[in-house]
PDB file of N, CA and C in Angstrom:
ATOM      1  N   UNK A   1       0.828  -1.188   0.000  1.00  0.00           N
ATOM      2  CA  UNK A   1       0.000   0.000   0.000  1.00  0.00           C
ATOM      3  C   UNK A   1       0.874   1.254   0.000  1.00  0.00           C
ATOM      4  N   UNK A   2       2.205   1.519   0.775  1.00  0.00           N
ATOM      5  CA  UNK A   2       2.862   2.287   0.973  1.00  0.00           C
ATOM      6  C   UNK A   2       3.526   2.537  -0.279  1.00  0.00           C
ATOM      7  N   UNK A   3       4.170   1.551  -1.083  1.00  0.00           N
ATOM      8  CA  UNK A   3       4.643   1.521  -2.368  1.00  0.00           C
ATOM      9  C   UNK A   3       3.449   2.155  -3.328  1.00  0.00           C
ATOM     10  N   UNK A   4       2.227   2.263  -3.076  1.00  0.00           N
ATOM     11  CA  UNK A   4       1.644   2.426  -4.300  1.00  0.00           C
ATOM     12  C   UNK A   4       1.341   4.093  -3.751  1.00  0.00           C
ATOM     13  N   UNK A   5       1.151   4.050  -2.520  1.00  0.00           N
ATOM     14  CA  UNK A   5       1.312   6.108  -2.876  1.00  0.00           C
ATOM     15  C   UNK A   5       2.539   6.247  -3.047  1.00  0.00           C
ATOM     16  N   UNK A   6       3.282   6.166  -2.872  1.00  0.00           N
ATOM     17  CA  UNK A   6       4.422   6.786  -3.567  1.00  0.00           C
ATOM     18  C   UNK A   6       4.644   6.862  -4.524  1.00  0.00           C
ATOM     19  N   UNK A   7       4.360   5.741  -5.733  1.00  0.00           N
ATOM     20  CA  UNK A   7       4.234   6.024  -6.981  1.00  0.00           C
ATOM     21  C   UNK A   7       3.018   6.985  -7.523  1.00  0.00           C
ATOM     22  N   UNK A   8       2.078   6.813  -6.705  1.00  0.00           N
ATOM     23  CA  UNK A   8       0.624   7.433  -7.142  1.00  0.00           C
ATOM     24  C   UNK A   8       1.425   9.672  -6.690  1.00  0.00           C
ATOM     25  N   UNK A   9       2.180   9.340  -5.864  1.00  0.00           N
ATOM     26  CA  UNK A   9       2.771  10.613  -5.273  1.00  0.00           C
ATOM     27  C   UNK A   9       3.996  11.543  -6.387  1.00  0.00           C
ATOM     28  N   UNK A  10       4.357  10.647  -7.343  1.00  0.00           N
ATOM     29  CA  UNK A  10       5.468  10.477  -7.693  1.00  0.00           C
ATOM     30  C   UNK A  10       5.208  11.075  -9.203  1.00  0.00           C
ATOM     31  N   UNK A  11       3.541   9.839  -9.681  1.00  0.00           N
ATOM     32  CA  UNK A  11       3.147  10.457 -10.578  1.00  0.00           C
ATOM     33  C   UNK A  11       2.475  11.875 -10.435  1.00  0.00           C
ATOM     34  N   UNK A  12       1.790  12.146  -9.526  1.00  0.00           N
ATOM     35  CA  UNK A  12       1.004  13.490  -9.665  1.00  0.00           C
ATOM     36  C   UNK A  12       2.642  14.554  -9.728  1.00  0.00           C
ATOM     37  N   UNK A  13       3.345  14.533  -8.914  1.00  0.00           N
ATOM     38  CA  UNK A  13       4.349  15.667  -9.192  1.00  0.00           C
ATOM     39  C   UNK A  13       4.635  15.791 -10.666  1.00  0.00           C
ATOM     40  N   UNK A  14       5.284  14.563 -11.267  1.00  0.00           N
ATOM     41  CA  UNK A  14       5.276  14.578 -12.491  1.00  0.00           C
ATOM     42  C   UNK A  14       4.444  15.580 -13.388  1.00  0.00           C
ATOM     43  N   UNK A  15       3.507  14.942 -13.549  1.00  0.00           N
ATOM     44  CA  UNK A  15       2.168  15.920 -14.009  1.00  0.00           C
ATOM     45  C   UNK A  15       1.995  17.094 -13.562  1.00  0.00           C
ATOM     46  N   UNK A  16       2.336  17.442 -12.063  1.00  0.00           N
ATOM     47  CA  UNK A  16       2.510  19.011 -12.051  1.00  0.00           C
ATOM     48  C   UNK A  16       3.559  19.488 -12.631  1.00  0.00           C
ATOM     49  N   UNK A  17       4.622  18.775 -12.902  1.00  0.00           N
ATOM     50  CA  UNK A  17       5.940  19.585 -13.291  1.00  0.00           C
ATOM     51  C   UNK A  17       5.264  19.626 -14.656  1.00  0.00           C
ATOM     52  N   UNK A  18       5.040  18.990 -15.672  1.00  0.00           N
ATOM     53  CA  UNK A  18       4.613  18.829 -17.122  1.00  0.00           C
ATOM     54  C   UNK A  18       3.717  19.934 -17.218  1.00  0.00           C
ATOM     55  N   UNK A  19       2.902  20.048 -15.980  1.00  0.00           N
ATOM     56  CA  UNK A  19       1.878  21.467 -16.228  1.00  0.00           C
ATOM     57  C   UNK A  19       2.374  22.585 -16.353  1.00  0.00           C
ATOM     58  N   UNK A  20       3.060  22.585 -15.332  1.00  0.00           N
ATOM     59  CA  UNK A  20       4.516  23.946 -15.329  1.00  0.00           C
ATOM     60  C   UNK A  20       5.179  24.141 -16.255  1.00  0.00           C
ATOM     61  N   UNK A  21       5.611  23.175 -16.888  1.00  0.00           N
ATOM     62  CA  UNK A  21       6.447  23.337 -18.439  1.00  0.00           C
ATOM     63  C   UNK A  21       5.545  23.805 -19.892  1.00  0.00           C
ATOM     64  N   UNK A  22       4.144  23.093 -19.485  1.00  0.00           N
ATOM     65  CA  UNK A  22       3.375  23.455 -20.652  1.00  0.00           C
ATOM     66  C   UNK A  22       3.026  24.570 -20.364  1.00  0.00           C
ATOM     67  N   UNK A  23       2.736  25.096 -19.254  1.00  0.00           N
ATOM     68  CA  UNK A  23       2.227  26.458 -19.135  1.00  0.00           C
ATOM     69  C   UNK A  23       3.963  27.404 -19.394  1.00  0.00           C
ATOM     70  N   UNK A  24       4.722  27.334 -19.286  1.00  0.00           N
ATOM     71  CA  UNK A  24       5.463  28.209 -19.643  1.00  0.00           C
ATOM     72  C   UNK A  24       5.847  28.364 -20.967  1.00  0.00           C
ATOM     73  N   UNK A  25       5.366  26.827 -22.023  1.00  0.00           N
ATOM     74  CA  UNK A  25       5.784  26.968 -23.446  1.00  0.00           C
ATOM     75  C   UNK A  25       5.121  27.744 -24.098  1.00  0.00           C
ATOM     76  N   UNK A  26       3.682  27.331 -23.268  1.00  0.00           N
ATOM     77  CA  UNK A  26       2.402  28.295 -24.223  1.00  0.00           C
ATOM     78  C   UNK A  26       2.619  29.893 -23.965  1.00  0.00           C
ATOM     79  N   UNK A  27       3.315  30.701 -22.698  1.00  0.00           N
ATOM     80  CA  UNK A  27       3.295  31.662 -22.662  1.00  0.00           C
ATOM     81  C   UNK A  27       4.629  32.735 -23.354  1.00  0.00           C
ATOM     82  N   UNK A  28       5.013  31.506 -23.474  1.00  0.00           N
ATOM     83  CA  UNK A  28       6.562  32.345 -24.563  1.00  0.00           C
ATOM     84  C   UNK A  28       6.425  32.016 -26.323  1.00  0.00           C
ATOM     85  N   UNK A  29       5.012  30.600 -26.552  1.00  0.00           N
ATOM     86  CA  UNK A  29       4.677  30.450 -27.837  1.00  0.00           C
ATOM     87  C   UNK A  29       3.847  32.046 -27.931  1.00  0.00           C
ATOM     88  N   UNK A  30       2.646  32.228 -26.786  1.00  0.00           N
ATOM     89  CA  UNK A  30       2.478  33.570 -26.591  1.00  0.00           C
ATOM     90  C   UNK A  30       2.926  35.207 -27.088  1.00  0.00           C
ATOM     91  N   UNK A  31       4.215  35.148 -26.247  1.00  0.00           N
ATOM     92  CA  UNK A  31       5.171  36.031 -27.167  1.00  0.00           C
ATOM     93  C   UNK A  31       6.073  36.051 -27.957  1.00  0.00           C
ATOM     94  N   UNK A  32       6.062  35.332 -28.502  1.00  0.00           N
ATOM     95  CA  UNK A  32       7.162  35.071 -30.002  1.00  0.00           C
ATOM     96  C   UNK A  32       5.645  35.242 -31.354  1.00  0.00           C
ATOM     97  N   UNK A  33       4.412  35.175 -30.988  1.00  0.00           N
ATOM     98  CA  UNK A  33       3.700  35.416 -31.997  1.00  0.00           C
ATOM     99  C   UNK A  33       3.480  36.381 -31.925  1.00  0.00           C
ATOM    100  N   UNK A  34       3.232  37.298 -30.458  1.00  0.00           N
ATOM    101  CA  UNK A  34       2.663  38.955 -30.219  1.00  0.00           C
ATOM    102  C   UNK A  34       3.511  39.680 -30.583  1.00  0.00           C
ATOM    103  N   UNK A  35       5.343  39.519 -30.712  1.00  0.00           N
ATOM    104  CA  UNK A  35       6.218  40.479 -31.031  1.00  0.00           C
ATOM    105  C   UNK A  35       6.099  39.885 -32.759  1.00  0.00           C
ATOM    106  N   UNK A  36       5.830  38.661 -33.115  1.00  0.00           N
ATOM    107  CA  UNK A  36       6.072  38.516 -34.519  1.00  0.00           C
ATOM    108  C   UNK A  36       4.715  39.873 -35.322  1.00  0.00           C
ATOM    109  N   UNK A  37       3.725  39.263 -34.893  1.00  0.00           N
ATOM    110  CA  UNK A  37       2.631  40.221 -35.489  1.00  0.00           C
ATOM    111  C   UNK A  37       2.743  41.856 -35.225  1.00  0.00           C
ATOM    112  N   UNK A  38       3.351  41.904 -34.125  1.00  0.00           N
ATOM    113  CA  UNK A  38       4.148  43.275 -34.133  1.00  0.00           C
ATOM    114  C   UNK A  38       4.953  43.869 -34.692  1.00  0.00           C
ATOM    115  N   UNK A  39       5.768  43.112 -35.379  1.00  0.00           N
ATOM    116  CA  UNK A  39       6.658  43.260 -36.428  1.00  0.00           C
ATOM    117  C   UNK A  39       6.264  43.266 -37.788  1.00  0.00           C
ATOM    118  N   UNK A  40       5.063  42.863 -38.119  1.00  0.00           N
ATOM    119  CA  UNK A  40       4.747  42.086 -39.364  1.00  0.00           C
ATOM    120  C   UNK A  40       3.204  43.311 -39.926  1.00  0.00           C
ATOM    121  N   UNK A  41       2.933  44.076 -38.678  1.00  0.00           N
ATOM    122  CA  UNK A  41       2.317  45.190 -38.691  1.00  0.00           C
ATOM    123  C   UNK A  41       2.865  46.916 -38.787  1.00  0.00           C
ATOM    124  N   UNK A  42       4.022  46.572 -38.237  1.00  0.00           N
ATOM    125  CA  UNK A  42       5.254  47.754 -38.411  1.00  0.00           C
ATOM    126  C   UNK A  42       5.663  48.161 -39.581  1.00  0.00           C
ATOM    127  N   UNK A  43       6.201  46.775 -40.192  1.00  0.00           N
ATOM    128  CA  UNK A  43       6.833  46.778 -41.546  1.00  0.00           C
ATOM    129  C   UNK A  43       5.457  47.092 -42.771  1.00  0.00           C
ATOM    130  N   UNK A  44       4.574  46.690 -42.282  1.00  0.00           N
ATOM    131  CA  UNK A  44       3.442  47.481 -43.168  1.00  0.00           C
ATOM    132  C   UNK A  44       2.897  48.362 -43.429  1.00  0.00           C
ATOM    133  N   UNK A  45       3.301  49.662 -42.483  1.00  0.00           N
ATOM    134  CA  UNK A  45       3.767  51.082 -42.618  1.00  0.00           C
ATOM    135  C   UNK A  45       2.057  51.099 -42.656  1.00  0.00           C
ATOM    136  N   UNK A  46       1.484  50.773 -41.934  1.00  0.00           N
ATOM    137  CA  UNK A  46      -0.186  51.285 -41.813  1.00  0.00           C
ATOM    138  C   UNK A  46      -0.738  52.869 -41.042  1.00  0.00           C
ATOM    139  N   UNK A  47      -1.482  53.227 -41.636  1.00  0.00           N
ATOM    140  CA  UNK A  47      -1.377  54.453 -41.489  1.00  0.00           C
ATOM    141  C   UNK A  47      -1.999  54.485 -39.411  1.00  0.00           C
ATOM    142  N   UNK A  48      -2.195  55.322 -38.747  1.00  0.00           N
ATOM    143  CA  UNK A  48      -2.351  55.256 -37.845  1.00  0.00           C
ATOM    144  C   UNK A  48      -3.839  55.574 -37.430  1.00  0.00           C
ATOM    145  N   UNK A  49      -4.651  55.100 -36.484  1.00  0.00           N
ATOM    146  CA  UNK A  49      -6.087  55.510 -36.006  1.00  0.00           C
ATOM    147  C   UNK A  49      -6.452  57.054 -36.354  1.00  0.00           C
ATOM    148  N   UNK A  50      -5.647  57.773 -35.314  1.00  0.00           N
ATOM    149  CA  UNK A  50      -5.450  58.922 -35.003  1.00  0.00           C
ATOM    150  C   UNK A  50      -5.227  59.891 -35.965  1.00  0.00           C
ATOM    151  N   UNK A  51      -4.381  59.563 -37.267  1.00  0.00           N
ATOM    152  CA  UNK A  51      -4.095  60.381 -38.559  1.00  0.00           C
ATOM    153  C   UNK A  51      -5.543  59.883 -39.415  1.00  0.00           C
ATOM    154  N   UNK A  52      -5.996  58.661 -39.800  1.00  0.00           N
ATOM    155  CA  UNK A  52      -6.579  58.475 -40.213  1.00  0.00           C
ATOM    156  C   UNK A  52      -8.042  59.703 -39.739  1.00  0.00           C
ATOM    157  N   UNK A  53      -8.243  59.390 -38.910  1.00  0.00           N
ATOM    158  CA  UNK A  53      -9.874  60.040 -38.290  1.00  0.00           C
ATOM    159  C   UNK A  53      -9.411  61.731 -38.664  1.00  0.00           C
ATOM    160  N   UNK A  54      -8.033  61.959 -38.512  1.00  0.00           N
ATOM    161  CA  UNK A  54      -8.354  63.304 -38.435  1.00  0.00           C
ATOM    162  C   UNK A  54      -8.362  63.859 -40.423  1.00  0.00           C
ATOM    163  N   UNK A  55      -7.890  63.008 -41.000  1.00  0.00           N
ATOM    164  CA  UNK A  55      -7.676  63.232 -42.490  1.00  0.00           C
ATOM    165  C   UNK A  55      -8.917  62.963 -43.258  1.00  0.00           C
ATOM    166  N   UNK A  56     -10.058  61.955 -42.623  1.00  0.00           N
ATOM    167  CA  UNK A  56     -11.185  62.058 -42.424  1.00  0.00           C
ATOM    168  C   UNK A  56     -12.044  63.339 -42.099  1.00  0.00           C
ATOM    169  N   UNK A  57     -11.624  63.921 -41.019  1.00  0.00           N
ATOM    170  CA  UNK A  57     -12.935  64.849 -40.502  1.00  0.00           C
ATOM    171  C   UNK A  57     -12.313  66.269 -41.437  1.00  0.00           C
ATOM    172  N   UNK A  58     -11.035  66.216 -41.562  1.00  0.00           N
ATOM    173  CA  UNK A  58     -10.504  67.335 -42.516  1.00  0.00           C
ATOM    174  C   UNK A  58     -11.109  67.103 -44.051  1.00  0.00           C
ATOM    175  N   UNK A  59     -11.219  65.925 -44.943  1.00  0.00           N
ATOM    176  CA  UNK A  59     -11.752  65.913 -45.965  1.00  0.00           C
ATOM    177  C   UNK A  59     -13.197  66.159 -45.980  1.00  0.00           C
ATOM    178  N   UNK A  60     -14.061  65.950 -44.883  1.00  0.00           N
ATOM    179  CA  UNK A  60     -15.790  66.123 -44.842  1.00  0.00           C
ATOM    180  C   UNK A  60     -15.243  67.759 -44.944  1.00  0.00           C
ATOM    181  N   UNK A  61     -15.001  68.251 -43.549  1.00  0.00           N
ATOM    182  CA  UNK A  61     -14.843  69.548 -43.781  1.00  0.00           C
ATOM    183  C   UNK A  61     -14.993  70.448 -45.422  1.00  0.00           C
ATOM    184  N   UNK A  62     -13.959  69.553 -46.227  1.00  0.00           N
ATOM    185  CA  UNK A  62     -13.871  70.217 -47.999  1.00  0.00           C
ATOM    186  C   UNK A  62     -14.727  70.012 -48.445  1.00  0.00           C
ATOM    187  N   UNK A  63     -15.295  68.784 -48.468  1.00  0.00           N
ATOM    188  CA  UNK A  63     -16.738  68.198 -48.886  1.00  0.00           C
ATOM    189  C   UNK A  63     -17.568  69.554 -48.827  1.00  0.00           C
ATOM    190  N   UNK A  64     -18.109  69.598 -47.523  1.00  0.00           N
ATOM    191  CA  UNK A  64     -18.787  71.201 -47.376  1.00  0.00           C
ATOM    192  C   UNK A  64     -18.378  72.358 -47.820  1.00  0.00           C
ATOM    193  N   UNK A  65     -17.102  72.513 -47.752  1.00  0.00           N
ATOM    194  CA  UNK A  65     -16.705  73.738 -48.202  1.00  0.00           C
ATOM    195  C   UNK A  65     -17.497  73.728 -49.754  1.00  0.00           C
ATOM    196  N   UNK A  66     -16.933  72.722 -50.479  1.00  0.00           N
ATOM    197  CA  UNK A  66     -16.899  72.409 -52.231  1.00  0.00           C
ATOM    198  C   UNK A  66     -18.472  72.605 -52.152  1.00  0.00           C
ATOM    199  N   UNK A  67     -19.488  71.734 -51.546  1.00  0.00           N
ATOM    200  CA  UNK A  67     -20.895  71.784 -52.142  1.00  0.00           C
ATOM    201  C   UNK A  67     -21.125  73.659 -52.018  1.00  0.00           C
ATOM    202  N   UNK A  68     -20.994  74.319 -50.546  1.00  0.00           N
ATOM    203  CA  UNK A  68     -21.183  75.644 -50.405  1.00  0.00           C
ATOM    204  C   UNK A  68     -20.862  76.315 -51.867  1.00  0.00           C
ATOM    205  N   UNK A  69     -19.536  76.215 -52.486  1.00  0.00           N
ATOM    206  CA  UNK A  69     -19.172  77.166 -53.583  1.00  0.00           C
ATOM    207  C   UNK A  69     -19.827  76.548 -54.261  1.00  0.00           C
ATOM    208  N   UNK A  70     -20.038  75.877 -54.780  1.00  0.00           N
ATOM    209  CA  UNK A  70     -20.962  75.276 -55.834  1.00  0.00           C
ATOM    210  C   UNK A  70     -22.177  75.940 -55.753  1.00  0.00           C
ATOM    211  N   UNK A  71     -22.771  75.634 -54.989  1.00  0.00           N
ATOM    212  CA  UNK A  71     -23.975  76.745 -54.528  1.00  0.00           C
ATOM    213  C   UNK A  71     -24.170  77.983 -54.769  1.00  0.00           C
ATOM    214  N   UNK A  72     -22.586  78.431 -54.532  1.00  0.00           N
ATOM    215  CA  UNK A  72     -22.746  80.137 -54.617  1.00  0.00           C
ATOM    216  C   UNK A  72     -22.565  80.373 -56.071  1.00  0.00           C
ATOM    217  N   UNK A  73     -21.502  79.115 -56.790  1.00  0.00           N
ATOM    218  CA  UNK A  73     -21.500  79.297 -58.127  1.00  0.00           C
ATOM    219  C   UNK A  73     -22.584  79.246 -59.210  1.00  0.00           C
ATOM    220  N   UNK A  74     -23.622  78.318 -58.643  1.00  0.00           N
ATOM    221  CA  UNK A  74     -24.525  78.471 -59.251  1.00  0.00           C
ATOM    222  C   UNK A  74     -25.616  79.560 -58.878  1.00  0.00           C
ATOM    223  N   UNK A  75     -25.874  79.849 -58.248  1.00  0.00           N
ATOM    224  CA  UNK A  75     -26.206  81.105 -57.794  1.00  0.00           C
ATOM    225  C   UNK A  75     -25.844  82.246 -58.729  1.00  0.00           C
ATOM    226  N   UNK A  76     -24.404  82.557 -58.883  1.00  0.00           N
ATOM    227  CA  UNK A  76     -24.146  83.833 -59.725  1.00  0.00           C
ATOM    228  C   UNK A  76     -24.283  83.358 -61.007  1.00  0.00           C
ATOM    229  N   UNK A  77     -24.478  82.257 -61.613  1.00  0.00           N
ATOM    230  CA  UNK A  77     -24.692  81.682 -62.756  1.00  0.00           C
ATOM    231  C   UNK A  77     -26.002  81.962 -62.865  1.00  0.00           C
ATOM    232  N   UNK A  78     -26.727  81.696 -62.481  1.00  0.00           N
ATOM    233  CA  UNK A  78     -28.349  82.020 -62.387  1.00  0.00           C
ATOM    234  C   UNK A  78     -28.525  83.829 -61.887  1.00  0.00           C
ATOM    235  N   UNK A  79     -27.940  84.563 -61.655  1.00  0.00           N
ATOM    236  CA  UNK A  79     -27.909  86.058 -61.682  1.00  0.00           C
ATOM    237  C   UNK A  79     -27.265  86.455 -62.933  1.00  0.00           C
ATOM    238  N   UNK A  80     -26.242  85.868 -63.582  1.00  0.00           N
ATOM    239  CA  UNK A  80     -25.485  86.396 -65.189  1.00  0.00           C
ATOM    240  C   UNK A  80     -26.355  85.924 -65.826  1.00  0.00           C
ATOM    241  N   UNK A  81     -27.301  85.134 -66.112  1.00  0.00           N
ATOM    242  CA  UNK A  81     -28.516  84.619 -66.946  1.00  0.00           C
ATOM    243  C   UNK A  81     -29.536  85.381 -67.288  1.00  0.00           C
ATOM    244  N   UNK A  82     -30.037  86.456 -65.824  1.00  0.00           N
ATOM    245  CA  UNK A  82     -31.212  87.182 -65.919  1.00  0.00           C
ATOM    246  C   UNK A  82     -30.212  88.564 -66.227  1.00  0.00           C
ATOM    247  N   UNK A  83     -29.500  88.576 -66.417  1.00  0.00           N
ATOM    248  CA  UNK A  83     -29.212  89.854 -66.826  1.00  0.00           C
ATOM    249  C   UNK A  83     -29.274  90.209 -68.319  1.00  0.00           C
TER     250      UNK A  83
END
C-alpha cells in the first residue's frame, strides 16, 4: 500500500511539473507570436487611427466647403442669366 502512494505521489508531481512546463511553453509560444505580429504590422507602414480620423474629418470639412461654392456658383450663374 505504501509503495503504491508513492508512486501514485510520484506520478502526480510529475504531471505538475509537465503542467509547469506546458504552461510556460504556451506563454513564450504567446510572445514570439505577439512580437512577430508586431513586427509584421510595423513593416506594413499602416497608417495610424489617429491620422486616419483626423484626415477624415478634414476631408468632410472640404466636402462642405466644395458643395457651399458650388452653390454660390450656381447662384451667380443664375444672376449672369437674368441679366
Amino acid at each position: 500500500m505504501n509503495q503504491s502512494n508513492r508512486i501514485f505521489d510520484g506520478l502526480g508531481r510529475v504531471m505538475n511539473e509537465a503542467a509547469g512546463v506546458a504552461d510556460g511553453v504556451r506563454r513564450e509560444v504567446e510572445t514570439v507570436v505577439k512580437s512577430q505580429a508586431t513586427r509584421i504590422v510595423n513593416d506594413m507602414d499602416l497608417v495610424k487611427r489617429e491620422d486616419f480620423d483626423a484626415l477624415r474629418e478634414l476631408v468632410q470639412v472640404q466636402g462642405e466647403e466644395i458643395e457651399a461654392l458650388r452653390a454660390q456658383l450656381a447662384a451667380l450663374a443664375g444672376d449672369k442669366s437674368k441679366s
